[in-house]
PDB file of N, CA and C in Angstrom:
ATOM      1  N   UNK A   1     138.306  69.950  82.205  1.00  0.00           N
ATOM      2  CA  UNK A   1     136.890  69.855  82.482  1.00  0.00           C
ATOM      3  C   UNK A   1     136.065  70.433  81.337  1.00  0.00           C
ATOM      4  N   UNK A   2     136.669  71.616  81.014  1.00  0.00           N
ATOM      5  CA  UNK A   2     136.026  71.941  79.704  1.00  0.00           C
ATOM      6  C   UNK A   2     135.453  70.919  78.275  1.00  0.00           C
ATOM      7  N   UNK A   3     136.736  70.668  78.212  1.00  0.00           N
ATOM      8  CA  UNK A   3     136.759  68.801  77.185  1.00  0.00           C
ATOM      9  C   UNK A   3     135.892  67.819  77.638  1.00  0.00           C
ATOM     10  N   UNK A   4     135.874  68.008  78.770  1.00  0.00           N
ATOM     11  CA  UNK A   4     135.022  66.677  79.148  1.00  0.00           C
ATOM     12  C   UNK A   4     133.169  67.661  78.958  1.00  0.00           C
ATOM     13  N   UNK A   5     133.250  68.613  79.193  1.00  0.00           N
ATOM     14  CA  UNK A   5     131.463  69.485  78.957  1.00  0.00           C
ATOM     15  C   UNK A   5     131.734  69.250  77.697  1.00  0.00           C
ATOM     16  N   UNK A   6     132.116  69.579  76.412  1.00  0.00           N
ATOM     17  CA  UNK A   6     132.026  69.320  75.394  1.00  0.00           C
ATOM     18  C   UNK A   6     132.085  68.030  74.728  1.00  0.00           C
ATOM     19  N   UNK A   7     132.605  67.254  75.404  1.00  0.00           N
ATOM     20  CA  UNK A   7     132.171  65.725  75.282  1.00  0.00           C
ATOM     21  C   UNK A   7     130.990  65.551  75.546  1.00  0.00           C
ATOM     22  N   UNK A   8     130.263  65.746  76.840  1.00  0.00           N
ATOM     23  CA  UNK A   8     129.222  64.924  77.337  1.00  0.00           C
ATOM     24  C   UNK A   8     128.091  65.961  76.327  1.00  0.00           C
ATOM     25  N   UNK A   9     127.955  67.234  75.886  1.00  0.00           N
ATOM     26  CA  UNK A   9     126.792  68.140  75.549  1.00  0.00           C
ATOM     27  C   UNK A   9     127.310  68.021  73.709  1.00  0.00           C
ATOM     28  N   UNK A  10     128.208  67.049  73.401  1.00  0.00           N
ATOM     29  CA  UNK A  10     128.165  67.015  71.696  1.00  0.00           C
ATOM     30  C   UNK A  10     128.567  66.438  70.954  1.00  0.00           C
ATOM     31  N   UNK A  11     129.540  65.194  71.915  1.00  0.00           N
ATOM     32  CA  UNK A  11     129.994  64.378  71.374  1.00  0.00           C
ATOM     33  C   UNK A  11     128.922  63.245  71.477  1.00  0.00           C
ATOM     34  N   UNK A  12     129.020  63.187  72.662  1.00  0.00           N
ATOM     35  CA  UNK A  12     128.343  61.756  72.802  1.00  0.00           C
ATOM     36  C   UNK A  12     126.655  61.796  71.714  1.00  0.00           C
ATOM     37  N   UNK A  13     126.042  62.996  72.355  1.00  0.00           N
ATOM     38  CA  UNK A  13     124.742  63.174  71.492  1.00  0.00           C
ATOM     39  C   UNK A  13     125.153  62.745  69.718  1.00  0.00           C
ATOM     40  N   UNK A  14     125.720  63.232  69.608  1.00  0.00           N
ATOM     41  CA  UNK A  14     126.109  62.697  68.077  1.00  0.00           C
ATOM     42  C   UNK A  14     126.628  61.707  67.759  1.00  0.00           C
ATOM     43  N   UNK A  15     126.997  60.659  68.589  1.00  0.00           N
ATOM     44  CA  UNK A  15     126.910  59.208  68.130  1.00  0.00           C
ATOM     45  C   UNK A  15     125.949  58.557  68.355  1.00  0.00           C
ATOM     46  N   UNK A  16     125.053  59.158  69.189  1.00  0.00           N
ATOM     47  CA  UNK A  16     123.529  58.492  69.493  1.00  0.00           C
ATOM     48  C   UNK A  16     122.764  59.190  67.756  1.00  0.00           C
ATOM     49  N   UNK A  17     123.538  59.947  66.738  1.00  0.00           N
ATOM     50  CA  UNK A  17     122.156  60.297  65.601  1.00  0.00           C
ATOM     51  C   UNK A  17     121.469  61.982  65.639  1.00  0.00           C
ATOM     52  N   UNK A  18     121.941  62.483  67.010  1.00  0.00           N
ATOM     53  CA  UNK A  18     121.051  63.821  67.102  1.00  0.00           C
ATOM     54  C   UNK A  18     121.915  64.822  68.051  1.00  0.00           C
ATOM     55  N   UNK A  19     121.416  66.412  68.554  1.00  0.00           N
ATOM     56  CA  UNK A  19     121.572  66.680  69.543  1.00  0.00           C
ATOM     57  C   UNK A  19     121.354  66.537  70.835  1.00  0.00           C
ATOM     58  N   UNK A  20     121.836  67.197  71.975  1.00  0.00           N
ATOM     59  CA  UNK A  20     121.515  67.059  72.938  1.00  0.00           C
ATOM     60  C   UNK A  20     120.061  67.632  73.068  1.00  0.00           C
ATOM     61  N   UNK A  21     119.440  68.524  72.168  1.00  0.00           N
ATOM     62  CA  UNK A  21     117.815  68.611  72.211  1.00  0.00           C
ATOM     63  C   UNK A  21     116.848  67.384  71.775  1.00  0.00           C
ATOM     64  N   UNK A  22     117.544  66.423  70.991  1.00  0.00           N
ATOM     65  CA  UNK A  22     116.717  65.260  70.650  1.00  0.00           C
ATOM     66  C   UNK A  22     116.845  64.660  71.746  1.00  0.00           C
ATOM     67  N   UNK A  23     118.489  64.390  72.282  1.00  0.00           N
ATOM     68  CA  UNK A  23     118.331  63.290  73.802  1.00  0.00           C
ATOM     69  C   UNK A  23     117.796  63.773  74.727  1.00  0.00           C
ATOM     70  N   UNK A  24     117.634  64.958  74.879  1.00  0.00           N
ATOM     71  CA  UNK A  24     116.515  65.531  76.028  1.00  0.00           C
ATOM     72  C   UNK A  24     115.083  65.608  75.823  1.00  0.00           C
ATOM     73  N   UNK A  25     114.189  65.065  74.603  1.00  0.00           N
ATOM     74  CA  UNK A  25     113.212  64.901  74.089  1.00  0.00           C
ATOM     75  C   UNK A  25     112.851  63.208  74.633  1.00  0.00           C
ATOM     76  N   UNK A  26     114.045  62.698  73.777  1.00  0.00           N
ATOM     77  CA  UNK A  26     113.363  61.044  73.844  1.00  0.00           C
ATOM     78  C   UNK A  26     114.378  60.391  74.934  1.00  0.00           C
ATOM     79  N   UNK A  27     115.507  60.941  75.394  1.00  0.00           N
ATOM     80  CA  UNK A  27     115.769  59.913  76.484  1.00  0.00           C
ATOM     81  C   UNK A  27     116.186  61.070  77.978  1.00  0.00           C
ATOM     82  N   UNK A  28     115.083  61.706  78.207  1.00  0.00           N
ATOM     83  CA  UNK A  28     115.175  62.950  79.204  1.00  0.00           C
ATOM     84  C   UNK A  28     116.604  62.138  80.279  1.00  0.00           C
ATOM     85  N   UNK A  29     116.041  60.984  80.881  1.00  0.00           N
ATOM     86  CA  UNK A  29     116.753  60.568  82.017  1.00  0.00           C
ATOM     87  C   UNK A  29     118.359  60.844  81.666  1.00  0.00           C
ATOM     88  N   UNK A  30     118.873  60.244  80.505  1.00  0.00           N
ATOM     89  CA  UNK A  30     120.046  60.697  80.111  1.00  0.00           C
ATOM     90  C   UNK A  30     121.223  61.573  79.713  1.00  0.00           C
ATOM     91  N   UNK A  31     119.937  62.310  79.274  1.00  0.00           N
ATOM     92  CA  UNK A  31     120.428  63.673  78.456  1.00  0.00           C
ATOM     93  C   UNK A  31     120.879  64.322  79.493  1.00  0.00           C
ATOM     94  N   UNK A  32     120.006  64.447  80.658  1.00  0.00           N
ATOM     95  CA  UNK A  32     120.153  65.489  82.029  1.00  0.00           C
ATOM     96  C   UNK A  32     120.647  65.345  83.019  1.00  0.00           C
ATOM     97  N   UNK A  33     121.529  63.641  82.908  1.00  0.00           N
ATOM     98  CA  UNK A  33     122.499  63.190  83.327  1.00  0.00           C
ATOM     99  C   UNK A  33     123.710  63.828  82.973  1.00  0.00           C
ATOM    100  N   UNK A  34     123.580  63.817  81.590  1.00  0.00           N
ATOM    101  CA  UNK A  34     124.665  64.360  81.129  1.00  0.00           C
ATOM    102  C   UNK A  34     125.282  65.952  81.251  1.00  0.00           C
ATOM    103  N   UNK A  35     123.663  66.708  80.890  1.00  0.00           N
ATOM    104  CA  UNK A  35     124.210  68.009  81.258  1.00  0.00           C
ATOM    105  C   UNK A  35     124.367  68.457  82.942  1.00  0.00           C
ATOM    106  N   UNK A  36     123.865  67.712  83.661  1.00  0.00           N
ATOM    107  CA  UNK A  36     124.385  68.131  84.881  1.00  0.00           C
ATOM    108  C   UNK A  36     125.892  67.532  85.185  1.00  0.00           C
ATOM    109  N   UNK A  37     126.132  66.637  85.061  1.00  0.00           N
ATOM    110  CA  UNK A  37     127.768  66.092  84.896  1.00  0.00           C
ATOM    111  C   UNK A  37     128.524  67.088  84.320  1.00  0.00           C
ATOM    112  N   UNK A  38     128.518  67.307  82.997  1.00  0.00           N
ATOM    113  CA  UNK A  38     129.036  68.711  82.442  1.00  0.00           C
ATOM    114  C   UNK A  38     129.366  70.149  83.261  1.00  0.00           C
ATOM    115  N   UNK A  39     127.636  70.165  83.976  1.00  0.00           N
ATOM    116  CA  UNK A  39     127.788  71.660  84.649  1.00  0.00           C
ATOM    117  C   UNK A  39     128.810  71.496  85.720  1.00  0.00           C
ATOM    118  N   UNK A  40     128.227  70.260  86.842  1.00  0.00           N
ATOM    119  CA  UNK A  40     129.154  69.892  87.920  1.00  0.00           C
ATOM    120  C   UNK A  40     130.644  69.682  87.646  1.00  0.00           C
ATOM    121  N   UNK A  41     131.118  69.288  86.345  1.00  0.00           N
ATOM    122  CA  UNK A  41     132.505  69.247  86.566  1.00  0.00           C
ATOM    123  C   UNK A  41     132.643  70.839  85.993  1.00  0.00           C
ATOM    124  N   UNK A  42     132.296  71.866  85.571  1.00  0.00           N
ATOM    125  CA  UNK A  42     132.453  73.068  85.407  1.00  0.00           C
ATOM    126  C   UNK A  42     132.693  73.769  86.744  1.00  0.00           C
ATOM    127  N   UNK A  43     131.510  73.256  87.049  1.00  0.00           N
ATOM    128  CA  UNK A  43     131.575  74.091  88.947  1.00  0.00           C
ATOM    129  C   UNK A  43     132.824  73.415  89.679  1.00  0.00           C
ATOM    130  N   UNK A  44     132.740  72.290  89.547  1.00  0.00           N
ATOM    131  CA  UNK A  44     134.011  71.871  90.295  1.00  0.00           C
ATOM    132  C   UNK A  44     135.247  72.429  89.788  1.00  0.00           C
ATOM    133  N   UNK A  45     135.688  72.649  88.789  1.00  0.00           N
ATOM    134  CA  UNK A  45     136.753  73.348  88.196  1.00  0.00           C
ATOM    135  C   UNK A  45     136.887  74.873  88.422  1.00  0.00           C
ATOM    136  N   UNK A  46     136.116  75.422  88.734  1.00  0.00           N
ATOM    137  CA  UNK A  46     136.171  77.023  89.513  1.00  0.00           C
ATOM    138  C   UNK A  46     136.141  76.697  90.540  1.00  0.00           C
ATOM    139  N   UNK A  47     135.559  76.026  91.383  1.00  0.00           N
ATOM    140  CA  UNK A  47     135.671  75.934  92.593  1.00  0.00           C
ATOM    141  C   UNK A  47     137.503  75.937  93.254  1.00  0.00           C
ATOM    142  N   UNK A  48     137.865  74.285  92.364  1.00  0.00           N
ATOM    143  CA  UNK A  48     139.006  74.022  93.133  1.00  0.00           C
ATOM    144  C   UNK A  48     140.014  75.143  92.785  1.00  0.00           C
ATOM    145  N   UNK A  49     140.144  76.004  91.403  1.00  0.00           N
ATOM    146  CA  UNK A  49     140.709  77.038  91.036  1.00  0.00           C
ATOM    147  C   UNK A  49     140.758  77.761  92.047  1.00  0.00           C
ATOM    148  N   UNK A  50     139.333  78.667  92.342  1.00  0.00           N
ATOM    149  CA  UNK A  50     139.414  79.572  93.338  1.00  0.00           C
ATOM    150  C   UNK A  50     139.418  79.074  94.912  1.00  0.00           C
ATOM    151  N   UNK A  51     139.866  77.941  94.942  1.00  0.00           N
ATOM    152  CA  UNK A  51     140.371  77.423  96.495  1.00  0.00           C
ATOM    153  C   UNK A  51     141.925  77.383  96.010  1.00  0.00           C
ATOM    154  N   UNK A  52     142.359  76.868  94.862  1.00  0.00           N
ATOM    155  CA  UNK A  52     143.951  77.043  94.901  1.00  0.00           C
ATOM    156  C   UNK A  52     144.610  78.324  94.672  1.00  0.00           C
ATOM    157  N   UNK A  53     143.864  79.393  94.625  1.00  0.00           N
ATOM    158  CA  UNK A  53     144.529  80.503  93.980  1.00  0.00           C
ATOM    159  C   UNK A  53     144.031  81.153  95.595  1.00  0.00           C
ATOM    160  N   UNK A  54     142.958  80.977  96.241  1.00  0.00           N
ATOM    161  CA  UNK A  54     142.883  82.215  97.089  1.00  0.00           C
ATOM    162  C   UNK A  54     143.403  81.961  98.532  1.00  0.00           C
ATOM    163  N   UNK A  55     144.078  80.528  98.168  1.00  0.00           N
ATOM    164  CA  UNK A  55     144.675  80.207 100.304  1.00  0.00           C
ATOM    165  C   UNK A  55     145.627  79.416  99.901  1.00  0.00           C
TER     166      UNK A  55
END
């Protein structure tokens, strides 16, 4: 999940030409697609961690 946040917050922005501060400038809808995808698979990855580790 990590790989995949660093995909969506630096890879992808940089084949579009810029950072993820330019795609959150000129294409908001996308950019914040992206960083919430990122966060959510972050959260999901502690989550299911601390459901497999604590039962």
């Amino acid at each position: 999940m990590i790989v995949l946040a660093a995909f969506l917050l630096i890879v992808i922005p940089r084949m579009f030409g810029g950072s993820i501060g330019t795609l959150l400038l000129f294409q908001p809808d996308f950019a914040w697609a992206m960083v919430a995808a990122a966060a959510l698979g972050l959260l999901w990855a502690v989550f299911r961690l601390s459901v497999a580790h604590g039962g």
